[in-house]
Protein backbone atom coordinates (compact mmCIF):
# COMPACT_ATOMS: atom_id res chain seq x y z
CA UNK A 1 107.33 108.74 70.90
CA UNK A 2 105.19 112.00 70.64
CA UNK A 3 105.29 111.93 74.77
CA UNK A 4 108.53 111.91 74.87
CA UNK A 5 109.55 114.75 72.91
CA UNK A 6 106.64 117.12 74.38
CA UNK A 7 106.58 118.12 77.83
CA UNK A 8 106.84 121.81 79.64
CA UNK A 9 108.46 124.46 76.95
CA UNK A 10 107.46 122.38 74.12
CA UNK A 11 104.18 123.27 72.37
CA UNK A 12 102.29 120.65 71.17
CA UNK A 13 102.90 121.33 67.72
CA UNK A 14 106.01 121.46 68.33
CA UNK A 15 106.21 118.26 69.75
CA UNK A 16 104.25 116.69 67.09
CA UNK A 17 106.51 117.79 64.55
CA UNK A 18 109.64 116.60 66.25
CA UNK A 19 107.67 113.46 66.51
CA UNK A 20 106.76 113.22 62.45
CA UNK A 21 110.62 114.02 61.95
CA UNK A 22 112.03 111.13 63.66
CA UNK A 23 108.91 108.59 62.54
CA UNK A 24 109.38 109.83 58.99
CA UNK A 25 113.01 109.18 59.51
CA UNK A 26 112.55 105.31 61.04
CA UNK A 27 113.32 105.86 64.47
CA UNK A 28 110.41 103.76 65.39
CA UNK A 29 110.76 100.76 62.89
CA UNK A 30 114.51 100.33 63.35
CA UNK A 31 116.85 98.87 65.97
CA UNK A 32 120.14 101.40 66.92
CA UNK A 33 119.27 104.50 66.07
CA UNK A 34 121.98 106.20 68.07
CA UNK A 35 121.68 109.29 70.17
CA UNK A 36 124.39 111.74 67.44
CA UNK A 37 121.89 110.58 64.56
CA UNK A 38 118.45 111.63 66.26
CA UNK A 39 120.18 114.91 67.28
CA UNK A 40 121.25 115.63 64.51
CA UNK A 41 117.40 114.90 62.94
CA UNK A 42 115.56 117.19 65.77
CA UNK A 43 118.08 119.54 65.26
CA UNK A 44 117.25 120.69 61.73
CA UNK A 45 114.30 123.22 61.72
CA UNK A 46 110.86 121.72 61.96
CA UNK A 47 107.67 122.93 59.58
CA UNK A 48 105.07 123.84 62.04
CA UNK A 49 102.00 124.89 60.49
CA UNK A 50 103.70 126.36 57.66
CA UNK A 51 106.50 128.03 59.74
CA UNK A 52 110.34 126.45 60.16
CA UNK A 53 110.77 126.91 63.65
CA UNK A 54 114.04 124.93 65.52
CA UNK A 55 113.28 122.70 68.57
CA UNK A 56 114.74 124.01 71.83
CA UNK A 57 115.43 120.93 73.61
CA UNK A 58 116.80 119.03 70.74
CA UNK A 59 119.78 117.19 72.91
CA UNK A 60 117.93 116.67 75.92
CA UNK A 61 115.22 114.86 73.96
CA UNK A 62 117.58 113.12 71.93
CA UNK A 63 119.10 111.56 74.31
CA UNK A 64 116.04 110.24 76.10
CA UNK A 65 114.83 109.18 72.95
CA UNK A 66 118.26 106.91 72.43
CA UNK A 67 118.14 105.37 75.93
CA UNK A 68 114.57 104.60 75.87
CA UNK A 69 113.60 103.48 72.07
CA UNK A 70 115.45 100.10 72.69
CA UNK A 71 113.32 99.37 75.45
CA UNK A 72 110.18 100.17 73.90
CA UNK A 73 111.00 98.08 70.66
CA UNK A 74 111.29 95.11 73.01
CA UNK A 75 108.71 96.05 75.57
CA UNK A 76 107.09 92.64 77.17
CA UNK A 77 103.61 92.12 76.58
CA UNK A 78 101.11 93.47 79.87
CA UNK A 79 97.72 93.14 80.94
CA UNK A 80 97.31 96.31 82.74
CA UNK A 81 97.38 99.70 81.89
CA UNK A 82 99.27 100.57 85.29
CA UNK A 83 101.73 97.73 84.87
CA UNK A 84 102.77 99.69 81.21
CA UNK A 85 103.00 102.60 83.33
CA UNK A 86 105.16 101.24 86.17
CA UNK A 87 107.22 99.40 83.54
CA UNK A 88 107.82 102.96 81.34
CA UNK A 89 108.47 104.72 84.43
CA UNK A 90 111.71 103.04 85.04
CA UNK A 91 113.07 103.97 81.91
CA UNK A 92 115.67 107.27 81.83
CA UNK A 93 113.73 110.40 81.56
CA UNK A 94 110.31 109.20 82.10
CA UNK A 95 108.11 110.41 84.62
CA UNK A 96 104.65 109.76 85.64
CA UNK A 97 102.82 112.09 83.24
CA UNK A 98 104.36 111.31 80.28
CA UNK A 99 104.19 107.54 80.84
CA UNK A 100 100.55 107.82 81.47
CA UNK A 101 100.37 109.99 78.13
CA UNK A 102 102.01 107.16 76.59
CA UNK A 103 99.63 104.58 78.01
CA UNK A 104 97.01 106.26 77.10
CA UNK A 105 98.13 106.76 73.11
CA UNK A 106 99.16 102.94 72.90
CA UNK A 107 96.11 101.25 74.06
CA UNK A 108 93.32 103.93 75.38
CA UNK A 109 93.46 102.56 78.91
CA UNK A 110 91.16 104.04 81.36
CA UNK A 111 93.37 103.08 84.82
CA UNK A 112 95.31 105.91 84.21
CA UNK A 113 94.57 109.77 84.04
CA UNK A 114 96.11 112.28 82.25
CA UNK A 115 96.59 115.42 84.63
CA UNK A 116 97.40 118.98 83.35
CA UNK A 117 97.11 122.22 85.13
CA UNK A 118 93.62 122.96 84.85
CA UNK A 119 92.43 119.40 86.18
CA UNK A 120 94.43 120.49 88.96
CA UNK A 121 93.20 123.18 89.90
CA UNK A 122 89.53 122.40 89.66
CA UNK A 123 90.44 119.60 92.18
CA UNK A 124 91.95 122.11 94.23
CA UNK A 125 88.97 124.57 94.11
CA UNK A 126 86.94 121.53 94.88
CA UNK A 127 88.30 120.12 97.37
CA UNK A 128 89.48 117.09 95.50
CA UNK A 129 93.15 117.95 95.75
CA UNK A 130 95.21 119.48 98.35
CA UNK A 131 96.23 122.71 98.24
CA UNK A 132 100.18 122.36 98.36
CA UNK A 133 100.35 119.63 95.76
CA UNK A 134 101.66 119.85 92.10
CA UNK A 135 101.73 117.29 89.42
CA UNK A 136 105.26 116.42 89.31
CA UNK A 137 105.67 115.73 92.69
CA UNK A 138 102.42 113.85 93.68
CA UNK A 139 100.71 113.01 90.43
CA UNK A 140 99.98 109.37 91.52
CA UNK A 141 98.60 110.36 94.64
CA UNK A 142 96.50 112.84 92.76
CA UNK A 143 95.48 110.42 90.35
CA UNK A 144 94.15 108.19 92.63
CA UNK A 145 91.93 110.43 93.96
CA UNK A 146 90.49 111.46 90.43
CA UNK A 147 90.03 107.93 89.43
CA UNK A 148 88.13 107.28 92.71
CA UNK A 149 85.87 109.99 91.89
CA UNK A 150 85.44 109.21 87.99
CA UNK A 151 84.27 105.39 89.96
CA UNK A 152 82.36 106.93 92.04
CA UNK A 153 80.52 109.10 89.09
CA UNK A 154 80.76 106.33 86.71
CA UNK A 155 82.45 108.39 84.30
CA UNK A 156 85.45 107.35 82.66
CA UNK A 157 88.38 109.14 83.45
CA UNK A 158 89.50 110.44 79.52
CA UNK A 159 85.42 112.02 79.88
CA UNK A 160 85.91 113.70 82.71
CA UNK A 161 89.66 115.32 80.76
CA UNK A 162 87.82 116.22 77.97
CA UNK A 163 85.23 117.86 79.20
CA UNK A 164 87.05 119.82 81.83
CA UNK A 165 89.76 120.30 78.46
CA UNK A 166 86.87 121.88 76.35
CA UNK A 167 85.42 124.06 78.90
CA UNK A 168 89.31 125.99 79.56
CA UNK A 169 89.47 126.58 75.98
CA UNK A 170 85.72 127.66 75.20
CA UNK A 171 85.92 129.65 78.37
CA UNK A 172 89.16 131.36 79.16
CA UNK A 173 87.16 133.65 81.80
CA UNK A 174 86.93 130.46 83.53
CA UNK A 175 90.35 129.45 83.68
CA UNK A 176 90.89 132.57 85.13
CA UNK A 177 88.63 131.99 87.68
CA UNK A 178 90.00 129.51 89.14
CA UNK A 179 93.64 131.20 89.35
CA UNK A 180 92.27 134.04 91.18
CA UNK A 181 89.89 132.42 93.77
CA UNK A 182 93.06 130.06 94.47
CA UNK A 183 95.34 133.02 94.94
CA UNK A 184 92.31 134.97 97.00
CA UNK A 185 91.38 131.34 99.32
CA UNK A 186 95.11 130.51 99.85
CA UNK A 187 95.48 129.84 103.47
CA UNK A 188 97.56 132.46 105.16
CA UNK A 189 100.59 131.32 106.28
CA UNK A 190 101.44 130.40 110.24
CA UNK A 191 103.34 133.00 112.42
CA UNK A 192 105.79 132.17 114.61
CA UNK A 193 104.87 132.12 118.67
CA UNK A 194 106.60 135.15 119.59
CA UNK A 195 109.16 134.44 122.24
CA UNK A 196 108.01 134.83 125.97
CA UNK A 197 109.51 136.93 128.80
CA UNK A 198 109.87 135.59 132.25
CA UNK A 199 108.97 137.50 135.37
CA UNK A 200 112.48 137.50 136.36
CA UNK A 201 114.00 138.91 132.72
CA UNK A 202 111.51 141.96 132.18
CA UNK A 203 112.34 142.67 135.95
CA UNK A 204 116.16 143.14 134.95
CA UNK A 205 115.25 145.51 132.03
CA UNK A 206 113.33 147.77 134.65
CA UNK A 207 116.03 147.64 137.16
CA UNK A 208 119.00 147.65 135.33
């Protein structure tokens, strides 16, 4: 539930908020809880840290929310963390990141990463990760290649996010590092092959 009302735009005390409201509210316990009602819940102003601030995406959310929460009150039992996540990600409005976040919160699994901006670029500084890619559009291909090097280091994947988490935040000069030498290192871009004249063309502009 907290997944699904977070994403890009949301702060995550935002999100966590919306997420109290509706829990507090029994979107999570009961059956039917229509898509007007939790609206109309996410709508009202939320306390965040002491401040009533309104949620932006208040439809949007509760409409995913509506479509999805039967689903997940019913959801089949599975044995692997990417099966939940292949399962979730055919449900309306749910992508690959916040299915994995929802993995993750539910039961802690370790096949699945949880990729943000700074993960990605380290990878790209790094080699790890190709230049041109971006989370929303190849975050299981990007995955892959972070759990095949958390293997290879025999370090579990949620380590790896934490520690790469706490370093951004203790270290903002370092976030910024990585911005600029990706901006300064970004291949420059192809020209295009000038078009060639033949013998028998520039001889027509001389003689014409």
């Amino acid at each position: 539930g907290a997944a699904l009302l977070g994403g890009p735009g949301i702060p995550a005390a935002v999100g966590q908020a919306a997420f109290a409201r509706v829990r507090e509210r029994g979107a999570f316990v009961q059956p039917g809880v229509c898509e007007a009602t939790l609206n109309a819940w996410l709508s009202e102003p939320l306390d965040v840290q002491g401040r009533a601030l309104s949620f932006r995406f208040a439809a949007q959310k509760a409409r995913h929310l509506a479509a999805v929460m039967p689903a997940l009150l019913s959801a089949p039992d599975f044995e692997a963390g990417q099966e939940v996540r292949n399962w979730l990600m055919a449900l309306p409005g749910i992508g690959p990141k916040t299915a994995s976040a929802i993995v993750r919160g539910w039961s802690a699994s370790e096949e699945v990463a949880l990729l943000d901006a700074h993960l990605l670029r380290v990878g790209q500084v790094i080699g790890l990760f190709p230049r041109k890619h971006g989370i929303e559009r190849h975050y299981l291909e990007l995955e892959a290649r972070l759990l095949k090097l958390c293997a290879a280091m025999d370090v579990r994947p949620s380590e790896l996010e934490a520690v790469v988490a706490a370093e951004m935040s203790r270290s903002p000069e370092t976030a910024r590092f990585l911005v600029d030498h990706l901006k300064a290192t970004e291949p420059a871009p192809a020209r295009k092959a000038s078009a060639t004249r033949i013998p028998e063309q520039i001889a027509l502009v001389f003689t014409a």
